[in-house]
PDB file of N, CA and C in Angstrom:
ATOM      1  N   UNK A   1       7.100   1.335 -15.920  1.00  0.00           N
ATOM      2  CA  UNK A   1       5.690   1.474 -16.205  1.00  0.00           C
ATOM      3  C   UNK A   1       5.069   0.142 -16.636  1.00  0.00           C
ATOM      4  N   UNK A   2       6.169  -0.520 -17.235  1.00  0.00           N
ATOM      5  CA  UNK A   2       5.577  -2.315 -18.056  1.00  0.00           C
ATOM      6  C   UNK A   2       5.063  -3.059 -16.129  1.00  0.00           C
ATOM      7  N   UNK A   3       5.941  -3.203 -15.448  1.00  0.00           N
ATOM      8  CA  UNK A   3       5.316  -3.193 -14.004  1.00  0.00           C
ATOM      9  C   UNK A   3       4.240  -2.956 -13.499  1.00  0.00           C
ATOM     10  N   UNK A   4       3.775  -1.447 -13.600  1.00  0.00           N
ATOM     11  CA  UNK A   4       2.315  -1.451 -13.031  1.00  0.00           C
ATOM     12  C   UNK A   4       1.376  -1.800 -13.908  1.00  0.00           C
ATOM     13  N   UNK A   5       1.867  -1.540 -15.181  1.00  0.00           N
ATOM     14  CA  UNK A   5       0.771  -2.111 -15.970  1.00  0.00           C
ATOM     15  C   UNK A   5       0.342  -3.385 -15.491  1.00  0.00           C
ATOM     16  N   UNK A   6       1.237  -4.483 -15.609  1.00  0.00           N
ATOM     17  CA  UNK A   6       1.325  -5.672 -15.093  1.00  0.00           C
ATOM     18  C   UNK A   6       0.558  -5.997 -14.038  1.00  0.00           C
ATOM     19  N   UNK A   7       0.436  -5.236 -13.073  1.00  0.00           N
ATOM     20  CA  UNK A   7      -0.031  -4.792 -11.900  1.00  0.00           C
ATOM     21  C   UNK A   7      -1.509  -4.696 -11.401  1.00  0.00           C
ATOM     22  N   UNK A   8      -1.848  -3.361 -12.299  1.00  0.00           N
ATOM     23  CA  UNK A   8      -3.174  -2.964 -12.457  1.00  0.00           C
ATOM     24  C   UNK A   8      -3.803  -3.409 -13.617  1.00  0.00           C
ATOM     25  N   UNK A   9      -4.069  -4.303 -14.327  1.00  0.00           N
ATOM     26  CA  UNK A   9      -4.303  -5.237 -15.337  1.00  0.00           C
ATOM     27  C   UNK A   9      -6.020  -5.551 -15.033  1.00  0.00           C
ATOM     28  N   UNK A  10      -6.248  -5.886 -14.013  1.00  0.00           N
ATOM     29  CA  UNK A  10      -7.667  -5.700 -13.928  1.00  0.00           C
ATOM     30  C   UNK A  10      -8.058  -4.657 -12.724  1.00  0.00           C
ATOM     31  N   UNK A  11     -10.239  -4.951 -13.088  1.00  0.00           N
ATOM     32  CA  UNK A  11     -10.753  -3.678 -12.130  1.00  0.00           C
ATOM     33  C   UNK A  11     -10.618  -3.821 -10.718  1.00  0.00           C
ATOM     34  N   UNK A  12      -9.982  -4.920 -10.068  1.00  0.00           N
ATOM     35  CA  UNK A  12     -10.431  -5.130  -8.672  1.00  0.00           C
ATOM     36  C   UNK A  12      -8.930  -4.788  -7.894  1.00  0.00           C
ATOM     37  N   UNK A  13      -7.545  -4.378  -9.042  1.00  0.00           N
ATOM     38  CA  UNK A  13      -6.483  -4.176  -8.530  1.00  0.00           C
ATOM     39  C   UNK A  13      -6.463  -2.567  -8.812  1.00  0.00           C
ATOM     40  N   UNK A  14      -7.197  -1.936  -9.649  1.00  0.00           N
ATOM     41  CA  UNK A  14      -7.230  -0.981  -9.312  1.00  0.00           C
ATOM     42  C   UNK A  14      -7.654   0.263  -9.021  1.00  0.00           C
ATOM     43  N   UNK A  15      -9.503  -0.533  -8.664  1.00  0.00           N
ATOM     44  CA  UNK A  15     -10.352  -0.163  -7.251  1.00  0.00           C
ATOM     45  C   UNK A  15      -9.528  -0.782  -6.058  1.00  0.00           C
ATOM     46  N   UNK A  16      -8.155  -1.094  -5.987  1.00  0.00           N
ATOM     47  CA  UNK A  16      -7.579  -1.090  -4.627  1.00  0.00           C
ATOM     48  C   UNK A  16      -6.936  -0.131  -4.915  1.00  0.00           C
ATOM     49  N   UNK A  17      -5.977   0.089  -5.724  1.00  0.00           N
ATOM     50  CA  UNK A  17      -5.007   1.276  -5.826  1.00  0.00           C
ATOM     51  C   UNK A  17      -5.451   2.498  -5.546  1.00  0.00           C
ATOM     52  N   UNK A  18      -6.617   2.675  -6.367  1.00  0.00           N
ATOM     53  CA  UNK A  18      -7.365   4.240  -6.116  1.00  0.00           C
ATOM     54  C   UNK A  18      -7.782   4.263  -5.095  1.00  0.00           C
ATOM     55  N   UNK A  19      -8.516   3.426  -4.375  1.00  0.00           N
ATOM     56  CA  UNK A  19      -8.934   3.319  -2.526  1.00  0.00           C
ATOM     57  C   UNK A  19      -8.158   3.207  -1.827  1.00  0.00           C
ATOM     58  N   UNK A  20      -6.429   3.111  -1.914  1.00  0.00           N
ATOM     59  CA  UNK A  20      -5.762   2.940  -1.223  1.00  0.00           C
ATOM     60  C   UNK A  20      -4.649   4.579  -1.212  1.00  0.00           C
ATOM     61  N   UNK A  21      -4.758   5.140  -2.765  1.00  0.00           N
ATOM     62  CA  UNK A  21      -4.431   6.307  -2.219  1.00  0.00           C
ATOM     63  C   UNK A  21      -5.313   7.435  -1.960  1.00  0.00           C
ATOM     64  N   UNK A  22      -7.057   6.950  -1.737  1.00  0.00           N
ATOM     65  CA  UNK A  22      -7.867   7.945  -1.533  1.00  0.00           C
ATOM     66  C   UNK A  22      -7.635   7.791   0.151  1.00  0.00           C
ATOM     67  N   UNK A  23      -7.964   6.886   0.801  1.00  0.00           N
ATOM     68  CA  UNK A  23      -7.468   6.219   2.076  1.00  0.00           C
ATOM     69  C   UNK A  23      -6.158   7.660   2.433  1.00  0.00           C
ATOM     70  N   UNK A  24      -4.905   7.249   1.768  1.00  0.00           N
ATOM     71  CA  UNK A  24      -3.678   8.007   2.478  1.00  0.00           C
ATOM     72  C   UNK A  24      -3.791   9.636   1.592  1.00  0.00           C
ATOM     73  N   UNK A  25      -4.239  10.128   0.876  1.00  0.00           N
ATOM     74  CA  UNK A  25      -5.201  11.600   0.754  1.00  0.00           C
ATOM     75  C   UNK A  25      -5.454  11.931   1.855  1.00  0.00           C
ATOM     76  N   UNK A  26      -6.990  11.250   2.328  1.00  0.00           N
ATOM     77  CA  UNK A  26      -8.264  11.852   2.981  1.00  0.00           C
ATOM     78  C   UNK A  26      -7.460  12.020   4.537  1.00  0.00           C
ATOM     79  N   UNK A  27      -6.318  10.874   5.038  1.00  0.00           N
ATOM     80  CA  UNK A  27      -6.033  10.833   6.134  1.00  0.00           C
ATOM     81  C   UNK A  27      -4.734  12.019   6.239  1.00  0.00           C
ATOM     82  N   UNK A  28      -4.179  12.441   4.880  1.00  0.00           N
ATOM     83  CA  UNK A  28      -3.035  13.714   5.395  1.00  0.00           C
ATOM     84  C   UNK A  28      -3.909  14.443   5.216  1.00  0.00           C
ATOM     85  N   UNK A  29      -5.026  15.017   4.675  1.00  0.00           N
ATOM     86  CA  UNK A  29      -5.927  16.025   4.664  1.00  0.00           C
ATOM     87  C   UNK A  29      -6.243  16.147   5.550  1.00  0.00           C
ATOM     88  N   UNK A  30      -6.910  15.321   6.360  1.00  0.00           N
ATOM     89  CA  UNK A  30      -7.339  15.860   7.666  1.00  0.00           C
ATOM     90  C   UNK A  30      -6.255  16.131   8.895  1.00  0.00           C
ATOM     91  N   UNK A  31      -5.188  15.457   9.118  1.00  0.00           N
ATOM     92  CA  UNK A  31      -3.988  15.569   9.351  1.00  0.00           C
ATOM     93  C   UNK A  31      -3.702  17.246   9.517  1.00  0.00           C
ATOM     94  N   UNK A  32      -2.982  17.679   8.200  1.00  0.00           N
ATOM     95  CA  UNK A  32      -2.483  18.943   7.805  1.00  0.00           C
ATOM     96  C   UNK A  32      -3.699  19.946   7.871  1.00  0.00           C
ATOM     97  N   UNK A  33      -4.877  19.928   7.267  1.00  0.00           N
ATOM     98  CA  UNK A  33      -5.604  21.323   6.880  1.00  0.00           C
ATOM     99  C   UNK A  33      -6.643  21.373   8.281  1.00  0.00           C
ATOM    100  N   UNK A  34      -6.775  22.531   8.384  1.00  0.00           N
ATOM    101  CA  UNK A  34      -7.912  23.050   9.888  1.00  0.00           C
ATOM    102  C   UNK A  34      -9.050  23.564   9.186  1.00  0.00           C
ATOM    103  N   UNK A  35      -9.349  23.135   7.751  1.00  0.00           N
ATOM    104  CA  UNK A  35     -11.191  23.176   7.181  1.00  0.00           C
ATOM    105  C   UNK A  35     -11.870  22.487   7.685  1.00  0.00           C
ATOM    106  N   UNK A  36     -11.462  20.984   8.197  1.00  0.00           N
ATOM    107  CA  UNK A  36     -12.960  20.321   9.012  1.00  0.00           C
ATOM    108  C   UNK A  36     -13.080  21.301  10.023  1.00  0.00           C
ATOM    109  N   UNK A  37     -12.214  21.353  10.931  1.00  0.00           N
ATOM    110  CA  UNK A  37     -12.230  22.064  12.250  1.00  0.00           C
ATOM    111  C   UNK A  37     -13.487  23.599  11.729  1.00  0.00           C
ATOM    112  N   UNK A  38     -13.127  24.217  11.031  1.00  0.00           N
ATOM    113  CA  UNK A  38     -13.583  25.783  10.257  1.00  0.00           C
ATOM    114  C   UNK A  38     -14.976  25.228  10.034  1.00  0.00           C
ATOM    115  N   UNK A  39     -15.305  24.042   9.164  1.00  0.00           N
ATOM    116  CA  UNK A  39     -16.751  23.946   8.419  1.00  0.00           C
ATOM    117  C   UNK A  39     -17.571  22.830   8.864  1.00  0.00           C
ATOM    118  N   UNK A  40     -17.697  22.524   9.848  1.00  0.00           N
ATOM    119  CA  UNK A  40     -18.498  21.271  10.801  1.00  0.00           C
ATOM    120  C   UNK A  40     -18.886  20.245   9.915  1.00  0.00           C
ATOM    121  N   UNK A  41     -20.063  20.541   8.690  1.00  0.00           N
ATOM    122  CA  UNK A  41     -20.113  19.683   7.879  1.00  0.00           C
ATOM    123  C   UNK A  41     -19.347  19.148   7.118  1.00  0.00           C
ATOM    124  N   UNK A  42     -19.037  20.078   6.711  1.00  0.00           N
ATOM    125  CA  UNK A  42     -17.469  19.326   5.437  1.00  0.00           C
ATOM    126  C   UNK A  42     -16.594  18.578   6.947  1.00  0.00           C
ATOM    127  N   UNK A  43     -16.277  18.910   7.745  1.00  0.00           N
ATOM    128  CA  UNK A  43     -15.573  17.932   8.498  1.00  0.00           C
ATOM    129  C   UNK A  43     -16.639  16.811   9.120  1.00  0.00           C
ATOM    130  N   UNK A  44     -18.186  16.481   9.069  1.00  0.00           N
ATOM    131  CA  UNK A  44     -18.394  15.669   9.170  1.00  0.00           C
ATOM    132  C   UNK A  44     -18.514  14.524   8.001  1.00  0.00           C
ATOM    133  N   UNK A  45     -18.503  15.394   6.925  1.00  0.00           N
ATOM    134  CA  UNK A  45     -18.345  14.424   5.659  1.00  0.00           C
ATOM    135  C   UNK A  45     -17.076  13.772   5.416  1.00  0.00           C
ATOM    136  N   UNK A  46     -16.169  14.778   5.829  1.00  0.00           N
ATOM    137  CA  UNK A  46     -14.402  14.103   5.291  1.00  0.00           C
ATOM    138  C   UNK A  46     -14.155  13.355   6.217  1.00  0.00           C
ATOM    139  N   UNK A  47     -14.394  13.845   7.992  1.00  0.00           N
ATOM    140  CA  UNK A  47     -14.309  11.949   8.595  1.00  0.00           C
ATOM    141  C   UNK A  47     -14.938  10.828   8.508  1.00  0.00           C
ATOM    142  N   UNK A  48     -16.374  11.080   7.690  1.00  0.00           N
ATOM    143  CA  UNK A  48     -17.150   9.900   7.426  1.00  0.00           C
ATOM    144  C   UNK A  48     -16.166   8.728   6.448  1.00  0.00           C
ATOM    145  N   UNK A  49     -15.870   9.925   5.702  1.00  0.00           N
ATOM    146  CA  UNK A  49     -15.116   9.148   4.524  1.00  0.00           C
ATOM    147  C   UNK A  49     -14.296   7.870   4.750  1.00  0.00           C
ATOM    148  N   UNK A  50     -13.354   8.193   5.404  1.00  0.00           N
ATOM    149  CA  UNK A  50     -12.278   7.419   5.963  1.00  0.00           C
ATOM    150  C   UNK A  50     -12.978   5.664   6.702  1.00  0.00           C
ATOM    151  N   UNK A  51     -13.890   5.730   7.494  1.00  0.00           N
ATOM    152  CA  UNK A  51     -13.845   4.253   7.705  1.00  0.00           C
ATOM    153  C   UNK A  51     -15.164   3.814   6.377  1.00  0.00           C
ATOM    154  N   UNK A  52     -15.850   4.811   5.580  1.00  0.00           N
ATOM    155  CA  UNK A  52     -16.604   4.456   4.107  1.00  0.00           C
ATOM    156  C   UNK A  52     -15.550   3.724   3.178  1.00  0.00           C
ATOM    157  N   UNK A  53     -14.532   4.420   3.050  1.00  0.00           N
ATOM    158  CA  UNK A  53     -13.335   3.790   2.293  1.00  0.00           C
ATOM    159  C   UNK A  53     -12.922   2.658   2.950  1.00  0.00           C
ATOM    160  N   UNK A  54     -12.682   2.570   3.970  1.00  0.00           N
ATOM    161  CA  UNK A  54     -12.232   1.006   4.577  1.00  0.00           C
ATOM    162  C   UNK A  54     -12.687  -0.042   4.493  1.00  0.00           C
ATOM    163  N   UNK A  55     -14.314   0.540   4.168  1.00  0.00           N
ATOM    164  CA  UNK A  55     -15.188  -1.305   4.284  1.00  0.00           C
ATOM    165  C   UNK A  55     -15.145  -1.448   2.407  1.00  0.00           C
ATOM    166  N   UNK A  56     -15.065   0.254   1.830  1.00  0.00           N
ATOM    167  CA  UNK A  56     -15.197  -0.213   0.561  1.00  0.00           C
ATOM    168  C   UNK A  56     -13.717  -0.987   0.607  1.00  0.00           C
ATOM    169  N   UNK A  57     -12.578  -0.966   0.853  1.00  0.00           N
ATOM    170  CA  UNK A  57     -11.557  -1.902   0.441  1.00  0.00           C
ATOM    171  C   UNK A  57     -11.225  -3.260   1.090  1.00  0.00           C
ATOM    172  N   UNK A  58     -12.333  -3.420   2.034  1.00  0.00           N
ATOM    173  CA  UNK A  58     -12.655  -4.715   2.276  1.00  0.00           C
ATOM    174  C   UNK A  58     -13.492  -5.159   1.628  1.00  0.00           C
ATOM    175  N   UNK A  59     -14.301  -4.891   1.340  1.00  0.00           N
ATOM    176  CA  UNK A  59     -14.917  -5.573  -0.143  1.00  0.00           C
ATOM    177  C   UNK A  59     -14.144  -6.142  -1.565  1.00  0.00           C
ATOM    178  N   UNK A  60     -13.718  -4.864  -1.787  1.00  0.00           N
ATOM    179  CA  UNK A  60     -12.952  -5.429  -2.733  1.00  0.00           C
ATOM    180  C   UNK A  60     -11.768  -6.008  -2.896  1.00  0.00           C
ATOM    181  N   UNK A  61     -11.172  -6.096  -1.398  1.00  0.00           N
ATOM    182  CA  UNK A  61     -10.288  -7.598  -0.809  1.00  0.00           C
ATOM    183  C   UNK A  61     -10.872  -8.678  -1.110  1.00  0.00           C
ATOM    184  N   UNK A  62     -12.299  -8.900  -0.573  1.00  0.00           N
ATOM    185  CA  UNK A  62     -13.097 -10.224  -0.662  1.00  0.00           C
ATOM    186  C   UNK A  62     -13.605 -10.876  -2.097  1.00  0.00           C
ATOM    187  N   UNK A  63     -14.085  -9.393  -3.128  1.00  0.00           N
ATOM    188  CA  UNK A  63     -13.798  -9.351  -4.080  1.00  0.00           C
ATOM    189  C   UNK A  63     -13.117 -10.298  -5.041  1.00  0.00           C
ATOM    190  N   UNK A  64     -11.951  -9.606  -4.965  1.00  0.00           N
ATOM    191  CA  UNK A  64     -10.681 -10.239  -5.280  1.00  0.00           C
ATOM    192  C   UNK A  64     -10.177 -11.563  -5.088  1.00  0.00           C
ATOM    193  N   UNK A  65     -10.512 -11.881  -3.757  1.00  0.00           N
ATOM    194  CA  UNK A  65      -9.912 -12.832  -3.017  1.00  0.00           C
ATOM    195  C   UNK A  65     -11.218 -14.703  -3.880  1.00  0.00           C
ATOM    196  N   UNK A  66     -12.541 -13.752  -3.893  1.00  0.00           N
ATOM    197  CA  UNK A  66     -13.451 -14.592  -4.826  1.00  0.00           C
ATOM    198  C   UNK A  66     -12.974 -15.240  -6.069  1.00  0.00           C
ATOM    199  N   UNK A  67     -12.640 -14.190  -6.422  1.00  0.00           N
ATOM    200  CA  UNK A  67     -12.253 -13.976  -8.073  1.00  0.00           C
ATOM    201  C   UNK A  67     -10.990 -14.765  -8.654  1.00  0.00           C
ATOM    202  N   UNK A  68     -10.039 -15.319  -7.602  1.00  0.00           N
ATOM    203  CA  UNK A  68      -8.765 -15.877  -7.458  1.00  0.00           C
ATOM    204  C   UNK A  68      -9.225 -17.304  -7.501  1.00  0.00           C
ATOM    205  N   UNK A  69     -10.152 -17.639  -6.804  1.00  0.00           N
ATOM    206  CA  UNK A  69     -10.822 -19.056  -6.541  1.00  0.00           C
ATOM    207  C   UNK A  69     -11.794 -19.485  -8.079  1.00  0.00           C
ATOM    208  N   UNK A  70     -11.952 -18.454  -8.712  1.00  0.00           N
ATOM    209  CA  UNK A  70     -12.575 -19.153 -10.001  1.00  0.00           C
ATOM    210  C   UNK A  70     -11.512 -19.715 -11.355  1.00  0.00           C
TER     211      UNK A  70
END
């Protein structure tokens, strides 16, 4: 646990962590369950999600990647 602490120590490592397992969530969810398929909207919201999360964790790649340079 002294590890991730280590780890996740600041906000920009872990607004990646949480975007990175909302990312592998949202993608076995849609994967495994047949509710988008059942509820049109909720399945147009839960595939929106997926490339929403992507640019958010390119941001906060760039973020990060800023933040290293100061």
């Amino acid at each position: 646990m002294r590890y991730l602490r280590e780890i996740f120590d600041d906000w920009l490592t872990r607004a990646a962590g949480i975007n990175f397992v909302l990312i592998v969530a949202l993608v076995m969810f849609n994967v495994f369950s047949d509710l988008p398929e059942r509820y049109p909207l909720f399945g147009v919201i839960n595939f929106s999600m997926v490339p929403i999360l992507f640019i958010s964790g390119g941001i906060i790649f760039v973020l990060a990647i800023l933040k290293s340079y100061e």
